[in-house]
C-alpha atoms as a PDB file:
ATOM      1  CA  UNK A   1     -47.723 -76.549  51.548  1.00  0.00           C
ATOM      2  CA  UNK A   2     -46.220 -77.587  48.090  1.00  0.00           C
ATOM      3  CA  UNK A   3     -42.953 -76.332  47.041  1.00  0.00           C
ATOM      4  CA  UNK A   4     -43.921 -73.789  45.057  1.00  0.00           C
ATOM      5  CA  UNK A   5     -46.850 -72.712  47.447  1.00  0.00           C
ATOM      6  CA  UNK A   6     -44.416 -72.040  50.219  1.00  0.00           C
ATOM      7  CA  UNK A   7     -41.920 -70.356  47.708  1.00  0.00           C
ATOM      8  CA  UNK A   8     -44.441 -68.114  46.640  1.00  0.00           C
ATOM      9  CA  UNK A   9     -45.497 -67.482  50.278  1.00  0.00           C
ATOM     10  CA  UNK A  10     -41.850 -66.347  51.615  1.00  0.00           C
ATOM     11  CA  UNK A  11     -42.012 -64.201  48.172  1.00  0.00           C
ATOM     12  CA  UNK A  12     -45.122 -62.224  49.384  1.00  0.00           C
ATOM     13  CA  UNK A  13     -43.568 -61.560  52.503  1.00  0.00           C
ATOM     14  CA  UNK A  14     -40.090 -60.564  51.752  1.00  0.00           C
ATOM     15  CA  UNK A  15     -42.072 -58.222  49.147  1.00  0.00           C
ATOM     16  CA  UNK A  16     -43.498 -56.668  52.089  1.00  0.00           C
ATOM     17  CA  UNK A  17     -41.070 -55.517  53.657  1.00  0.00           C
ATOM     18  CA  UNK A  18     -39.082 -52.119  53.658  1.00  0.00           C
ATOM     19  CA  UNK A  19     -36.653 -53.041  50.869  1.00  0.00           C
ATOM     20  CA  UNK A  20     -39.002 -55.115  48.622  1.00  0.00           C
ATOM     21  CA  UNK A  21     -41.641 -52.277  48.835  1.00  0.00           C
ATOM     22  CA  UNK A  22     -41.024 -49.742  46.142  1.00  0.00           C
ATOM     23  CA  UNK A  23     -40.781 -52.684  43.332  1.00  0.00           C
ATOM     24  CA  UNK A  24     -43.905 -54.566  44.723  1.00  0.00           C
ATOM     25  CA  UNK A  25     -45.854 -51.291  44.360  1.00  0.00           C
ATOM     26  CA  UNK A  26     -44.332 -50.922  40.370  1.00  0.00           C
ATOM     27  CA  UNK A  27     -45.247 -54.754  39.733  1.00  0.00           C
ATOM     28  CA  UNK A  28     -49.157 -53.947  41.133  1.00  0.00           C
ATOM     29  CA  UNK A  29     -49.624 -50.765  39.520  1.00  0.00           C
ATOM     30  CA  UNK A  30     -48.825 -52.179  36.143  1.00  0.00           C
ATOM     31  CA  UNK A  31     -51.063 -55.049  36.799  1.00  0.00           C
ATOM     32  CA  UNK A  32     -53.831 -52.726  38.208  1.00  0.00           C
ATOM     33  CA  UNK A  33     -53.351 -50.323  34.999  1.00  0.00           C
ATOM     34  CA  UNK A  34     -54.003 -53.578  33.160  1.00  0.00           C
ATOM     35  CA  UNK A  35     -56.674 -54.606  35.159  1.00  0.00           C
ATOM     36  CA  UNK A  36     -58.769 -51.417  34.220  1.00  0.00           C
ATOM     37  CA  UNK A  37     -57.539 -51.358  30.412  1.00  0.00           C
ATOM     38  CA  UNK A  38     -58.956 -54.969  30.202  1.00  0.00           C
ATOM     39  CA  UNK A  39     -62.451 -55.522  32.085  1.00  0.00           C
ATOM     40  CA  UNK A  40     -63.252 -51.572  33.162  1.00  0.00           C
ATOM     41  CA  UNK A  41     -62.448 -49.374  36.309  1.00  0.00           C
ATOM     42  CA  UNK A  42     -65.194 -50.782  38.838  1.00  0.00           C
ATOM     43  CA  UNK A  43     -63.685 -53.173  40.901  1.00  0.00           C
ATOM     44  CA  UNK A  44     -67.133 -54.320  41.619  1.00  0.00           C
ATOM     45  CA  UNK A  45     -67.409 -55.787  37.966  1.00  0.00           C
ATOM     46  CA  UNK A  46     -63.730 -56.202  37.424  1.00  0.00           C
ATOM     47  CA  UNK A  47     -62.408 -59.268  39.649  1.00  0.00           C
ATOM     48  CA  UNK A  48     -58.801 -58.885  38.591  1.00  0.00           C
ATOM     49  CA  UNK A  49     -59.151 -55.176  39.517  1.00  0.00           C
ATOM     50  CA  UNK A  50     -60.625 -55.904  42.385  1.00  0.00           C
ATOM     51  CA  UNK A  51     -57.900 -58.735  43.522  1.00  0.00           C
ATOM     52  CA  UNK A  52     -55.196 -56.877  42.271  1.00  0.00           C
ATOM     53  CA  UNK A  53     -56.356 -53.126  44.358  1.00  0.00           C
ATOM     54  CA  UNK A  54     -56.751 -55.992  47.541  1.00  0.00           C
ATOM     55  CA  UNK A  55     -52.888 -57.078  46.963  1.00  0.00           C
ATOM     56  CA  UNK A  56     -51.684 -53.676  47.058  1.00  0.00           C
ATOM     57  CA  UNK A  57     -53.786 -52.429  50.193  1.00  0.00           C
ATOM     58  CA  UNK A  58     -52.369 -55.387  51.575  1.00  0.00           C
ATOM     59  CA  UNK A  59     -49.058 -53.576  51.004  1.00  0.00           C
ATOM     60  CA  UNK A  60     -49.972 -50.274  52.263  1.00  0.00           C
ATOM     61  CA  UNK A  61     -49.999 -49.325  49.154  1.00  0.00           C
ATOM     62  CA  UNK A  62     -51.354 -45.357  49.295  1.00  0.00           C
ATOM     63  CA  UNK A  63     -55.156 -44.655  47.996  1.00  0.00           C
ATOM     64  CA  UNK A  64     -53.995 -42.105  45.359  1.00  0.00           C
ATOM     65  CA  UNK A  65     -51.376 -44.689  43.721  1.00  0.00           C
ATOM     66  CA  UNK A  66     -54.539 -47.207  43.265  1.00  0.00           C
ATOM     67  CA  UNK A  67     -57.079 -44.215  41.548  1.00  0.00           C
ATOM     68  CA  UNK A  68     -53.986 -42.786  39.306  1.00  0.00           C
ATOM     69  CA  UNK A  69     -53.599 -46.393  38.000  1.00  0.00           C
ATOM     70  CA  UNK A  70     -57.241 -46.966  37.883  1.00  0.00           C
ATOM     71  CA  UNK A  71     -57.370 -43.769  35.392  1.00  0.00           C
ATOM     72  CA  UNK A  72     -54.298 -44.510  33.324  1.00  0.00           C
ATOM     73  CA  UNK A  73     -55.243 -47.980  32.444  1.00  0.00           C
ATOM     74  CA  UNK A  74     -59.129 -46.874  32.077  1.00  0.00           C
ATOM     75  CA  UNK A  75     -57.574 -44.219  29.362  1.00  0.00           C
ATOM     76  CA  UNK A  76     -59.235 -41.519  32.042  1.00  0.00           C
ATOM     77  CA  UNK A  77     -55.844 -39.917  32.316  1.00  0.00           C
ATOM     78  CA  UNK A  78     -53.487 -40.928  29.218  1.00  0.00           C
ATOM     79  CA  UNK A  79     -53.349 -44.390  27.650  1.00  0.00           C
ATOM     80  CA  UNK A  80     -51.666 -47.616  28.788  1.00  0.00           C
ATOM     81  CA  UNK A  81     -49.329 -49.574  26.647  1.00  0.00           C
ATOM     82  CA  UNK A  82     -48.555 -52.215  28.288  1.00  0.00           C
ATOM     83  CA  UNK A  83     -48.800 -55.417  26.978  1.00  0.00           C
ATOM     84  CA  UNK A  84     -49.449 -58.644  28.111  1.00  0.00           C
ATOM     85  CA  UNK A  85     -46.514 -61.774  27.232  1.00  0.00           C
ATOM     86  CA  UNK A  86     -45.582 -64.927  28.431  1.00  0.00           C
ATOM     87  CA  UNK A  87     -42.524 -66.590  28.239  1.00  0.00           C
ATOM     88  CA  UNK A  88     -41.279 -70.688  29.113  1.00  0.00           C
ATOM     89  CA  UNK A  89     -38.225 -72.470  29.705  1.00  0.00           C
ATOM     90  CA  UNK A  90     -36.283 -74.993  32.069  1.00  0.00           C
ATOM     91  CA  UNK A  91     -34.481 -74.712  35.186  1.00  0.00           C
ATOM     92  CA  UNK A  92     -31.393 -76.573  36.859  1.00  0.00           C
ATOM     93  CA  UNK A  93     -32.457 -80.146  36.880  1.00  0.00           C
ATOM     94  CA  UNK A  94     -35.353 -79.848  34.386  1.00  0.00           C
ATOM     95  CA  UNK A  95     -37.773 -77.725  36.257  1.00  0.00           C
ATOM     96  CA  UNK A  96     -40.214 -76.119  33.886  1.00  0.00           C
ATOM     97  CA  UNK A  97     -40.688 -72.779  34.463  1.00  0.00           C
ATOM     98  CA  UNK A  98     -43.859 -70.254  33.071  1.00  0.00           C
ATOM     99  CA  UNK A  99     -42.884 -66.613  32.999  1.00  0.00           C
ATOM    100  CA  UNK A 100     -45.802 -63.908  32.749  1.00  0.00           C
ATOM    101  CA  UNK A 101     -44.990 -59.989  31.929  1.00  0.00           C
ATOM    102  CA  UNK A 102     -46.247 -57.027  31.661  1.00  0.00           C
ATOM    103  CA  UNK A 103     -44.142 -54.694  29.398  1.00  0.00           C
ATOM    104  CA  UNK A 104     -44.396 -51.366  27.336  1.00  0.00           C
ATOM    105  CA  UNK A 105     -40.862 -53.425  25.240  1.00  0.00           C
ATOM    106  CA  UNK A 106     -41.156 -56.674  24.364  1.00  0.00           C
ATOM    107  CA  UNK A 107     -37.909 -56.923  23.087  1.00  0.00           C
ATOM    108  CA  UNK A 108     -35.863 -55.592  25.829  1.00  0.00           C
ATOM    109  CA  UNK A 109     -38.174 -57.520  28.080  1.00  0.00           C
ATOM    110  CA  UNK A 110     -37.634 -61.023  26.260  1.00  0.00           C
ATOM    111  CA  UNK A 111     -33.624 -60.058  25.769  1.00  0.00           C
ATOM    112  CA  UNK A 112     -33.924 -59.590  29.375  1.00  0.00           C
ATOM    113  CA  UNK A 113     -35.537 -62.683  30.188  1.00  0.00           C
ATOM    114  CA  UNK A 114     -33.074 -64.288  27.781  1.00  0.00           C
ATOM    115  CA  UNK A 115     -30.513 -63.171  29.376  1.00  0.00           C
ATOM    116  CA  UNK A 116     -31.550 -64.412  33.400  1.00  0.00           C
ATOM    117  CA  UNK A 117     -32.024 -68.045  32.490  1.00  0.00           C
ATOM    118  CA  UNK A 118     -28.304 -68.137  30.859  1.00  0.00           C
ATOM    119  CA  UNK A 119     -26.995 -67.081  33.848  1.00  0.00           C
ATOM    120  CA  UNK A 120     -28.501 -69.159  36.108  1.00  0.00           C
ATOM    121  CA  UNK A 121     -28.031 -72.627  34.123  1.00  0.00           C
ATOM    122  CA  UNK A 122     -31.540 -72.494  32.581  1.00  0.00           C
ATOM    123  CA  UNK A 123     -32.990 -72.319  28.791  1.00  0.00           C
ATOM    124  CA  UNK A 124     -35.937 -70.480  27.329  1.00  0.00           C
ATOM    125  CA  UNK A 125     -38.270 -72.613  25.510  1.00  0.00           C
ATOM    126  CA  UNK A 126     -41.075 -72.408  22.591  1.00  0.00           C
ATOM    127  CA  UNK A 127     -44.255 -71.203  22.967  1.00  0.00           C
ATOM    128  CA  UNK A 128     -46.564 -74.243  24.828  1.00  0.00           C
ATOM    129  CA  UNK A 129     -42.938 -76.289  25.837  1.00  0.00           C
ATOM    130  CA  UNK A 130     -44.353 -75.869  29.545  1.00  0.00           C
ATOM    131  CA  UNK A 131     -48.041 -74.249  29.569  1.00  0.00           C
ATOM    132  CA  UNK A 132     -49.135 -77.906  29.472  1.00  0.00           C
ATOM    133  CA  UNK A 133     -47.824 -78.409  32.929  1.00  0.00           C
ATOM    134  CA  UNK A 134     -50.001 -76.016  34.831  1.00  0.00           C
ATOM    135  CA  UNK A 135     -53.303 -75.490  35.285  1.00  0.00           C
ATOM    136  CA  UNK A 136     -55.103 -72.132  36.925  1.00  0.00           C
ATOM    137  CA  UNK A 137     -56.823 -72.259  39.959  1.00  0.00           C
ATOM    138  CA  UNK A 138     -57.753 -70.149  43.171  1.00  0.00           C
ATOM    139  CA  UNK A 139     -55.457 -70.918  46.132  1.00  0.00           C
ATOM    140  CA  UNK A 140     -55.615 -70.057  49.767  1.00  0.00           C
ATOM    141  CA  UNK A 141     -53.673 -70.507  52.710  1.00  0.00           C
ATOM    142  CA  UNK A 142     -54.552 -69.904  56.181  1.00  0.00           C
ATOM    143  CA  UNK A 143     -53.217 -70.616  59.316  1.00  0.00           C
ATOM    144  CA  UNK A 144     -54.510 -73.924  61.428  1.00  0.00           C
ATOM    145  CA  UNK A 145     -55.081 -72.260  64.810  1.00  0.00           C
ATOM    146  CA  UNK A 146     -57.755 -70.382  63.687  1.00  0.00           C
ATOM    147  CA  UNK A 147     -60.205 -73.002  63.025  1.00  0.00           C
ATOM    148  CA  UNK A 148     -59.942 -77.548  63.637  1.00  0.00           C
ATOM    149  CA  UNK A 149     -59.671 -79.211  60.135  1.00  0.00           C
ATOM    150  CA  UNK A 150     -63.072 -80.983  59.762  1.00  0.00           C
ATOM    151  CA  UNK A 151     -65.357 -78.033  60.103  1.00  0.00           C
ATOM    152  CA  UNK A 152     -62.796 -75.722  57.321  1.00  0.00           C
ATOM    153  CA  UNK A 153     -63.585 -79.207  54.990  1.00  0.00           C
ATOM    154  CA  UNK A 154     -67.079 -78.871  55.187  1.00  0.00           C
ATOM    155  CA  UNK A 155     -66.808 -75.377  55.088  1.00  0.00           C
ATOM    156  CA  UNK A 156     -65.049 -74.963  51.775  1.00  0.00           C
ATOM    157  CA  UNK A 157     -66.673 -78.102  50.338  1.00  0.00           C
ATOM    158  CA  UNK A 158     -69.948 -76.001  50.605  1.00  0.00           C
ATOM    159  CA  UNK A 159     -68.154 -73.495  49.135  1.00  0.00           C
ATOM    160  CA  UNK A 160     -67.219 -75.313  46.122  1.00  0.00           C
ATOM    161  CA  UNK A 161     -63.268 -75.507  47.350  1.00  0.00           C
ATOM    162  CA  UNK A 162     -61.739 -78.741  44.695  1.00  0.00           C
ATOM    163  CA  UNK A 163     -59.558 -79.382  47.656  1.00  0.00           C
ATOM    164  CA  UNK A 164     -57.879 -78.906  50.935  1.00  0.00           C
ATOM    165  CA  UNK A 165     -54.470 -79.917  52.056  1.00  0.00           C
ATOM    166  CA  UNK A 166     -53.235 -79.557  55.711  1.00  0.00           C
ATOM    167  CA  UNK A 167     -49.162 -79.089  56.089  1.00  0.00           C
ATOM    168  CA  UNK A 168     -47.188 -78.049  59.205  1.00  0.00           C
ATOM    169  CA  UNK A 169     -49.422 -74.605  60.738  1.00  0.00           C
ATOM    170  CA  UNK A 170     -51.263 -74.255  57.647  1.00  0.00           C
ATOM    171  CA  UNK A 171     -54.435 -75.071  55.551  1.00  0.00           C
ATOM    172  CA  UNK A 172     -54.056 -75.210  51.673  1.00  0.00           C
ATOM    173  CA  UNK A 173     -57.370 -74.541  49.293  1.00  0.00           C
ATOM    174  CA  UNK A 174     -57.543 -75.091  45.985  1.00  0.00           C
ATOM    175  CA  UNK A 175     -60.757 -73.984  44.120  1.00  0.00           C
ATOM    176  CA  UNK A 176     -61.535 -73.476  40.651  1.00  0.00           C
ATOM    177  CA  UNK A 177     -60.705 -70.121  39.281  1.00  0.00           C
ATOM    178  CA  UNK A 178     -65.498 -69.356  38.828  1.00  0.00           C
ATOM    179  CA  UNK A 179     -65.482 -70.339  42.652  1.00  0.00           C
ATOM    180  CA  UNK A 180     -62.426 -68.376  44.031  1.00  0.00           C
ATOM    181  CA  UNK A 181     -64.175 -65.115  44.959  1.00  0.00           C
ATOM    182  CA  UNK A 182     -66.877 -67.270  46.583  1.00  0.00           C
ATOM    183  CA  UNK A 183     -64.969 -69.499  48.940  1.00  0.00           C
ATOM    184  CA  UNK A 184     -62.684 -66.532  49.789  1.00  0.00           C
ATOM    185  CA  UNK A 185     -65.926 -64.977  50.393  1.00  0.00           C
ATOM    186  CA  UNK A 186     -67.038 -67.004  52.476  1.00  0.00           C
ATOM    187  CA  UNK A 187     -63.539 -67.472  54.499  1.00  0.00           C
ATOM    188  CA  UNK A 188     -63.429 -63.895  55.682  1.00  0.00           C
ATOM    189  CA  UNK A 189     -66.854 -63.829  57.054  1.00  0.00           C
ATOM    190  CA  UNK A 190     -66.212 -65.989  59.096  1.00  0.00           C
ATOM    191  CA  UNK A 191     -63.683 -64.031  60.353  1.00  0.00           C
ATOM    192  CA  UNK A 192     -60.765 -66.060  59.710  1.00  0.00           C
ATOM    193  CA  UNK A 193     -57.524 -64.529  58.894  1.00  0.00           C
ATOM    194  CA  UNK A 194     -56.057 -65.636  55.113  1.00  0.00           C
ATOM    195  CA  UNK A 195     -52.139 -65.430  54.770  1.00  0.00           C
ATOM    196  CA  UNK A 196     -52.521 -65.791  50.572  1.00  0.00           C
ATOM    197  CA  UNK A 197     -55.900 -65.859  48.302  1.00  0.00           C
ATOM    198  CA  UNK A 198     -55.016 -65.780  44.279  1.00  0.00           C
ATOM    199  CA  UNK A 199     -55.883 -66.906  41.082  1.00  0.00           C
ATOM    200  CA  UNK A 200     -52.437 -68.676  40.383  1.00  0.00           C
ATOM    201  CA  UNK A 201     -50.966 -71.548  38.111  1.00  0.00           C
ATOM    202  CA  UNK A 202     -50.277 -74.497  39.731  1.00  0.00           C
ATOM    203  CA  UNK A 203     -48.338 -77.623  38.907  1.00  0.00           C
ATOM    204  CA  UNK A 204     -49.962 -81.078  37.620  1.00  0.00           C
ATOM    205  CA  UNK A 205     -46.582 -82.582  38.180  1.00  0.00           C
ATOM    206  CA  UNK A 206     -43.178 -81.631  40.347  1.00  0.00           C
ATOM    207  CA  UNK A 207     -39.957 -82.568  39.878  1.00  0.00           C
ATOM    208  CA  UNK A 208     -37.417 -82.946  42.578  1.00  0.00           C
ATOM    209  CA  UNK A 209     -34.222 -80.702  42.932  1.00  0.00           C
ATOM    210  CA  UNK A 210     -31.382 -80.461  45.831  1.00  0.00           C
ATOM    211  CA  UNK A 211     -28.006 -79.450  46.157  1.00  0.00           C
ATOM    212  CA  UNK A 212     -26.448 -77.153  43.681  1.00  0.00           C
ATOM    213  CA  UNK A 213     -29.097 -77.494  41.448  1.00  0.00           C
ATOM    214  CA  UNK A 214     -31.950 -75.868  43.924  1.00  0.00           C
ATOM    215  CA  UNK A 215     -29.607 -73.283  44.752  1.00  0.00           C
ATOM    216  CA  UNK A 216     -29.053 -72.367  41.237  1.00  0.00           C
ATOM    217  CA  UNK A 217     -33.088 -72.997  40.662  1.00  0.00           C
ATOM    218  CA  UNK A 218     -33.830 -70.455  43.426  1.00  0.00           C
ATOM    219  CA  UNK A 219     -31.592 -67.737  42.223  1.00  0.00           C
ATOM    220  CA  UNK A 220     -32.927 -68.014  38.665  1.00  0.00           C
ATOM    221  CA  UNK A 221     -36.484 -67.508  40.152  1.00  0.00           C
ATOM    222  CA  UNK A 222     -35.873 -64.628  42.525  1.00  0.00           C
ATOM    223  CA  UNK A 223     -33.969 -62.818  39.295  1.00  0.00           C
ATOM    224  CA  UNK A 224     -36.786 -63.685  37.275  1.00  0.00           C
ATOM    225  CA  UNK A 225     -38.837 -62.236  40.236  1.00  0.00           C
ATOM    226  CA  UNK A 226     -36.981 -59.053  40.309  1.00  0.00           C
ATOM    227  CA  UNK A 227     -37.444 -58.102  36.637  1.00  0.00           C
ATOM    228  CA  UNK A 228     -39.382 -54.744  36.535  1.00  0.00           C
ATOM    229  CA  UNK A 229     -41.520 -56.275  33.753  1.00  0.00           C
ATOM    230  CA  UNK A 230     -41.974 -59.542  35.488  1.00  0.00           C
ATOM    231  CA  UNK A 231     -45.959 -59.871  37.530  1.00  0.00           C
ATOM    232  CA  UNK A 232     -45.577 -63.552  37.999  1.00  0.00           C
ATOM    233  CA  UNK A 233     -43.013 -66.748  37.516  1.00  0.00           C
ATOM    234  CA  UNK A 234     -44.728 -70.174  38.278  1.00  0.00           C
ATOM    235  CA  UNK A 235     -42.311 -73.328  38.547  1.00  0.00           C
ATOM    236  CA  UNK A 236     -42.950 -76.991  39.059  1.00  0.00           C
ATOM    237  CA  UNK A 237     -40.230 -77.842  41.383  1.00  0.00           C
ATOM    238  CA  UNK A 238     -40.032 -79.530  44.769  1.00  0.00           C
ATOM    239  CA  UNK A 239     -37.285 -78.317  47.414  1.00  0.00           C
ATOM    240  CA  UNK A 240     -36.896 -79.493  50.657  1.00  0.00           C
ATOM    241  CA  UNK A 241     -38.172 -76.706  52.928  1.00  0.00           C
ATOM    242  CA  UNK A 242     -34.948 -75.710  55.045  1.00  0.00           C
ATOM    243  CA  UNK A 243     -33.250 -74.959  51.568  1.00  0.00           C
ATOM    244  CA  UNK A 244     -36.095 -72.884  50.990  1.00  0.00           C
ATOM    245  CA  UNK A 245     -35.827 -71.295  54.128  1.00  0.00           C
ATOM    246  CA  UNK A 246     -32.118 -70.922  54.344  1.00  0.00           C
ATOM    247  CA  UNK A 247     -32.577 -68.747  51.163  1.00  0.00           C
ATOM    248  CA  UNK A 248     -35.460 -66.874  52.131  1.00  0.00           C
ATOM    249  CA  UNK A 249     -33.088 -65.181  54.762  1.00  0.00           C
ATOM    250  CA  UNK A 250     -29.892 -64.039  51.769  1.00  0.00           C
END
């Protein structure tokens, strides 16, 4: 798995646990609240309602938080007013790095933001600085003993997958964004068992960081991370995995 990729994938699973839970569940119902403010409260016409109500059942997340968001972003119960920004900038040893938030305060949110990349020897950028750098697609990860390598390729190939990438125990897919709910789709009726399936941002170039300077990358992205306002922080760097590991368990 690329850097990010396997950053993102001790993320979702440190946000499952115990600790992580209560903030995970503030960070979906915004974005479900959003969801249903922006395409309509029928997940069966609303793919970003629908992926974002699967993310938080994949959290436990309890059926009554899910419909009380539904109805507040839908205007059913109350308005919403959050609103959707984005914000860029550069990490220890150059890493660009693409902030997006969800916030009822943009200034407090972008003081806030402000604020986390000083600390951690990073800069905020202009609008566009870093956008360049990424492109969105639909990514999934599965495990490899559920199924040998050559019948997944023709598998998601079919499916109209762009790509798949085999690392350590794992399978990497990346499809374009119109295909995603397709090839995932397609992936669970077979019955096989997916550890991550999002539309995401990923990378068209990485730059390599160790030493002090992936430390002090990785602490800038799990602050970013932790910002109530913050739904998602994409990065273009590449860390060797046992540093990503060793922080995964601070």
């Amino acid at each position: 798995m690329s850097g990010h990729s396997k950053w993102a994938s001790i993320k979702h699973k440190k946000m499952a646990t115990d600790a992580k839970r209560g903030k995970a569940f503030t960070k979906l119902i915004r974005e479900i609240m959003m969801a249903a403010k922006m395409g309509g409260a029928n997940p069966d016409s609303n793919p970003r309602l629908r992926i974002a109500i699967e993310r938080a059942k994949a959290i436990n997340m309890p059926n009554d938080n899910i419909q009380r968001a539904i109805k507040k972003g839908s205007g059913e119960e109350g308005g919403v007013t959050l609103e959707s920004v984005t914000y860029e900038g550069y990490g220890p040893g150059g890493v660009a790095i693409y902030v997006e938030a969800l916030t009822d305060n943009k200034n407090r949110c972008a003081a806030e933001i402000r604020s986390i990349f000083s600390r951690h020897n990073g800069n905020m950028a202009g609008a566009g600085s870093v956008a360049w750098i990424f492109e969105r697609k639909g990514q999934i990860t599965l495990k490899k003993d559920q199924i040998g390598e050559d019948e997944l390729m023709t598998m998601v190939l079919d499916a109209g997958a762009e790509d798949l990438q085999s690392a350590n125990d794992h399978y990497e897919i990346t499809v374009a964004p119109e295909n995603f709910e397709k090839l995932k789709k397609t992936l669970e009726e077979r019955g096989l068992r997916l550890d991550q399936a999002a539309v995401t941002l990923i990378p068209k170039n990485t730059v390599h960081v160790e030493g002090k300077e992936a430390e002090q990358l990785l602490k800038l992205l799990d602050q970013l991370e932790e910002c109530d306002d913050v739904q998602n922080v994409f990065a273009n760097f590449d860390i060797a995995d046992e540093v990503l590991e060793a922080v995964s368990r601070e």
